[in-house]
C-alpha atoms as a PDB file:
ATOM      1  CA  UNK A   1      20.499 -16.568  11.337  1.00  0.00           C
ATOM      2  CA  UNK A   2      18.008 -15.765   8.467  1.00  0.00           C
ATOM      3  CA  UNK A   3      18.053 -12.727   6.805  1.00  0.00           C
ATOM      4  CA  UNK A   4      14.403 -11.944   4.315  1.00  0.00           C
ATOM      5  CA  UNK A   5      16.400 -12.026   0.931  1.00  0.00           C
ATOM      6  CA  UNK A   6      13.432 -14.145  -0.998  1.00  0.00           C
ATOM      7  CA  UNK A   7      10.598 -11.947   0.737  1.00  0.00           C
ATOM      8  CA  UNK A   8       8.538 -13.331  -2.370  1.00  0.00           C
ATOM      9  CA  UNK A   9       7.963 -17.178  -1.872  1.00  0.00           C
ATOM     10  CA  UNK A  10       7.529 -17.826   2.108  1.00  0.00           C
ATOM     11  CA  UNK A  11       8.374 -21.489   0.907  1.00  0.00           C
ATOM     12  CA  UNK A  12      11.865 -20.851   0.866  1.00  0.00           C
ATOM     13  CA  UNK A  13      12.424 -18.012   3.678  1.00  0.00           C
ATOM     14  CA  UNK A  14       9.854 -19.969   6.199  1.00  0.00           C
ATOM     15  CA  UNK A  15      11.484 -23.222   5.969  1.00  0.00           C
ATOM     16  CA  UNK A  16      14.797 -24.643   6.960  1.00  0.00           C
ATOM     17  CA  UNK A  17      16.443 -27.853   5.219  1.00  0.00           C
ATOM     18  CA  UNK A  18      14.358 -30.014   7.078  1.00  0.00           C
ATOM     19  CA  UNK A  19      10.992 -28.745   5.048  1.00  0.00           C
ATOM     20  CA  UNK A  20      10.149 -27.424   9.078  1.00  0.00           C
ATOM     21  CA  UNK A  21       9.040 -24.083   9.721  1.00  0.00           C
ATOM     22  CA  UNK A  22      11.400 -21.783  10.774  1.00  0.00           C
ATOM     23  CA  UNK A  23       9.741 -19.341  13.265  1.00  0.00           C
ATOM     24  CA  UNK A  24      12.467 -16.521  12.946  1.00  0.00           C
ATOM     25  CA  UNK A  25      12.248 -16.393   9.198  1.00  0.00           C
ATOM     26  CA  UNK A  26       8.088 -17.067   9.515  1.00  0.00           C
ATOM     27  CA  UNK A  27       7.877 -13.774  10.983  1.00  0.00           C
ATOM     28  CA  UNK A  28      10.059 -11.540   9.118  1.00  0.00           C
ATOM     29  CA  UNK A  29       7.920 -13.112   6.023  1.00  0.00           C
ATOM     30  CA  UNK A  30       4.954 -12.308   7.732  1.00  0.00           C
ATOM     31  CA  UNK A  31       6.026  -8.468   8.624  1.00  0.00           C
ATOM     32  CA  UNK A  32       6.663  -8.112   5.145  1.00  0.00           C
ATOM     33  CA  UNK A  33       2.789  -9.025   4.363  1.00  0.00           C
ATOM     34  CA  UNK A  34       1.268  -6.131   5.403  1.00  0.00           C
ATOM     35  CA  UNK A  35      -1.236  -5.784   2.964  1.00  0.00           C
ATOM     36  CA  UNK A  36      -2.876  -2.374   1.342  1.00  0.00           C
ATOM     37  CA  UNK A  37      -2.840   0.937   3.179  1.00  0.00           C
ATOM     38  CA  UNK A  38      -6.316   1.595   4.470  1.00  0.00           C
ATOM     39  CA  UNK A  39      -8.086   4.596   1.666  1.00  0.00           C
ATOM     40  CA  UNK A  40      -8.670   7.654   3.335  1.00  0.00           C
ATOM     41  CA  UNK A  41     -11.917   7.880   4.870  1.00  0.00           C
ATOM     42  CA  UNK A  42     -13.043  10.527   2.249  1.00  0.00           C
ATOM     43  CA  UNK A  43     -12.376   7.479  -0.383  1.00  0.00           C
ATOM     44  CA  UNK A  44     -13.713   5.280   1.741  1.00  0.00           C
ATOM     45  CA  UNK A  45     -16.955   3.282   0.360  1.00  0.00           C
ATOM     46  CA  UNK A  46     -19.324   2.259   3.119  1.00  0.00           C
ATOM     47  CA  UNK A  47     -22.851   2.914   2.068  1.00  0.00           C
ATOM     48  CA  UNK A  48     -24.433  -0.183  -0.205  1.00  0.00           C
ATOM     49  CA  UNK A  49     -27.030   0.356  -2.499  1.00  0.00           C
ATOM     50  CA  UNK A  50     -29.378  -2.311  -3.737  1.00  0.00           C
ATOM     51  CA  UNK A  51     -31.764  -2.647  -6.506  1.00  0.00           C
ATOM     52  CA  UNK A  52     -34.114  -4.376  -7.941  1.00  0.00           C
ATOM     53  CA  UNK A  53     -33.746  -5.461 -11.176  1.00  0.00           C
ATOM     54  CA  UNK A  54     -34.569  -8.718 -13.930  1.00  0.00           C
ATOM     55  CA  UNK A  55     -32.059 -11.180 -14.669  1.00  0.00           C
ATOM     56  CA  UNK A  56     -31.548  -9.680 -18.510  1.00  0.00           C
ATOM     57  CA  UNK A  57     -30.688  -6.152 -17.049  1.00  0.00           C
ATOM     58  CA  UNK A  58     -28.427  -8.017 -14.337  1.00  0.00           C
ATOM     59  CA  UNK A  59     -26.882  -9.613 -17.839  1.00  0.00           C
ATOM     60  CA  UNK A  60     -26.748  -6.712 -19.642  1.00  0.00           C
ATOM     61  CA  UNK A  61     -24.780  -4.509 -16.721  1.00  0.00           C
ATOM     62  CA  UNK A  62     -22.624  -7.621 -17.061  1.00  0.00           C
ATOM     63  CA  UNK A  63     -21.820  -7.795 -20.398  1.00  0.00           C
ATOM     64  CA  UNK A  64     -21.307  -3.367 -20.125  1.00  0.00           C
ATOM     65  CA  UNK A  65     -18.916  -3.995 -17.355  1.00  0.00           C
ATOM     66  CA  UNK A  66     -16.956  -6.467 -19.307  1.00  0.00           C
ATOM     67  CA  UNK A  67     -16.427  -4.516 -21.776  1.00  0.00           C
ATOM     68  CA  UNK A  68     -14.597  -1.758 -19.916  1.00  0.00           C
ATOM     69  CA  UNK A  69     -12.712  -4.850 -17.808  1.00  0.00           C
ATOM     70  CA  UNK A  70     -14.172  -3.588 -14.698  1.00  0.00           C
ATOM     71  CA  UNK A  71     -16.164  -5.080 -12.228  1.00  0.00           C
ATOM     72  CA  UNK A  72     -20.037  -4.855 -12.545  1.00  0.00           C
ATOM     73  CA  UNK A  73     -20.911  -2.694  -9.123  1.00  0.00           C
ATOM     74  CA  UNK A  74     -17.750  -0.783  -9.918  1.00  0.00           C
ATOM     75  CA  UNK A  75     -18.864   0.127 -14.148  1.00  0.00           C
ATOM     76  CA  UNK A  76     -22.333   0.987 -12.490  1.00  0.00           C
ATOM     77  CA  UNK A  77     -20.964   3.061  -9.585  1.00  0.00           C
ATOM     78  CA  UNK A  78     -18.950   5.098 -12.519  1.00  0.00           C
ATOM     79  CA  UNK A  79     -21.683   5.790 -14.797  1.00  0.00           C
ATOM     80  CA  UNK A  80     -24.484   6.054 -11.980  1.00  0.00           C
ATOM     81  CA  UNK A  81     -22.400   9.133 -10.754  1.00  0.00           C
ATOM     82  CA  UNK A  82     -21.267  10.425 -13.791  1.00  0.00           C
ATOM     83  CA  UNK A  83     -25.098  10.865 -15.287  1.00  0.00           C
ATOM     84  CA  UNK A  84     -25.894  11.932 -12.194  1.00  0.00           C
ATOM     85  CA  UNK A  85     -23.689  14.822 -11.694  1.00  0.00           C
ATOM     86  CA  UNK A  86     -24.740  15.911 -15.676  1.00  0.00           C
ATOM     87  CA  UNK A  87     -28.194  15.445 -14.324  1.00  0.00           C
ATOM     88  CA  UNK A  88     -27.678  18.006 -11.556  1.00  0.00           C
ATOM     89  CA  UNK A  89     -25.465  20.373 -13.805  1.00  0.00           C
ATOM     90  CA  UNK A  90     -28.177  20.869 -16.120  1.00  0.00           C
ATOM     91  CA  UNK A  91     -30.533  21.766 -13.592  1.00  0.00           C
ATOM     92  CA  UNK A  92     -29.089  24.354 -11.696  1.00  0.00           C
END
């Protein structure tokens, strides 16, 4: 019998002594992989913008980004909606 002690390194639960994969212990690995919770669908993100845009702005997003250790379409998603939403404030 195998019991899912070592849930962390499917090397040693999913093999036996024989380096042979060990179906029983496979499995229980595998249950234990089940990945991130789907985001609510209010926090889901399905619509994709695209724009146009040279190279050196590209590089300059980049380098923003970067700086805040985020990822580019994530930094520009942030700040896009934050100047937005002062945008709209200030005109109402």
């Amino acid at each position: 019998m195998y019991v899912c002690i070592q849930w962390h390194c499917s090397n040693i639960i999913a093999t036996g002594k024989d380096n042979a994969l060990v179906f029983a212990a496979f499995c229980c690995y595998i249950a234990l992989m089940t990945g991130r919770h789907k985001k609510p669908e209010s926090e889901a993100k399905t619509y994709m913008l695209r724009i146009r845009m040279t190279e050196a702005e590209r590089a300059l997003l980049e380098e923003a980004a970067k700086v805040k250790s985020l990822e580019t379409s994530t930094w520009v998603r942030m700040e896009a909606v934050a100047l937005a939403k002062k945008i709209v404030k200030q005109n109402r």
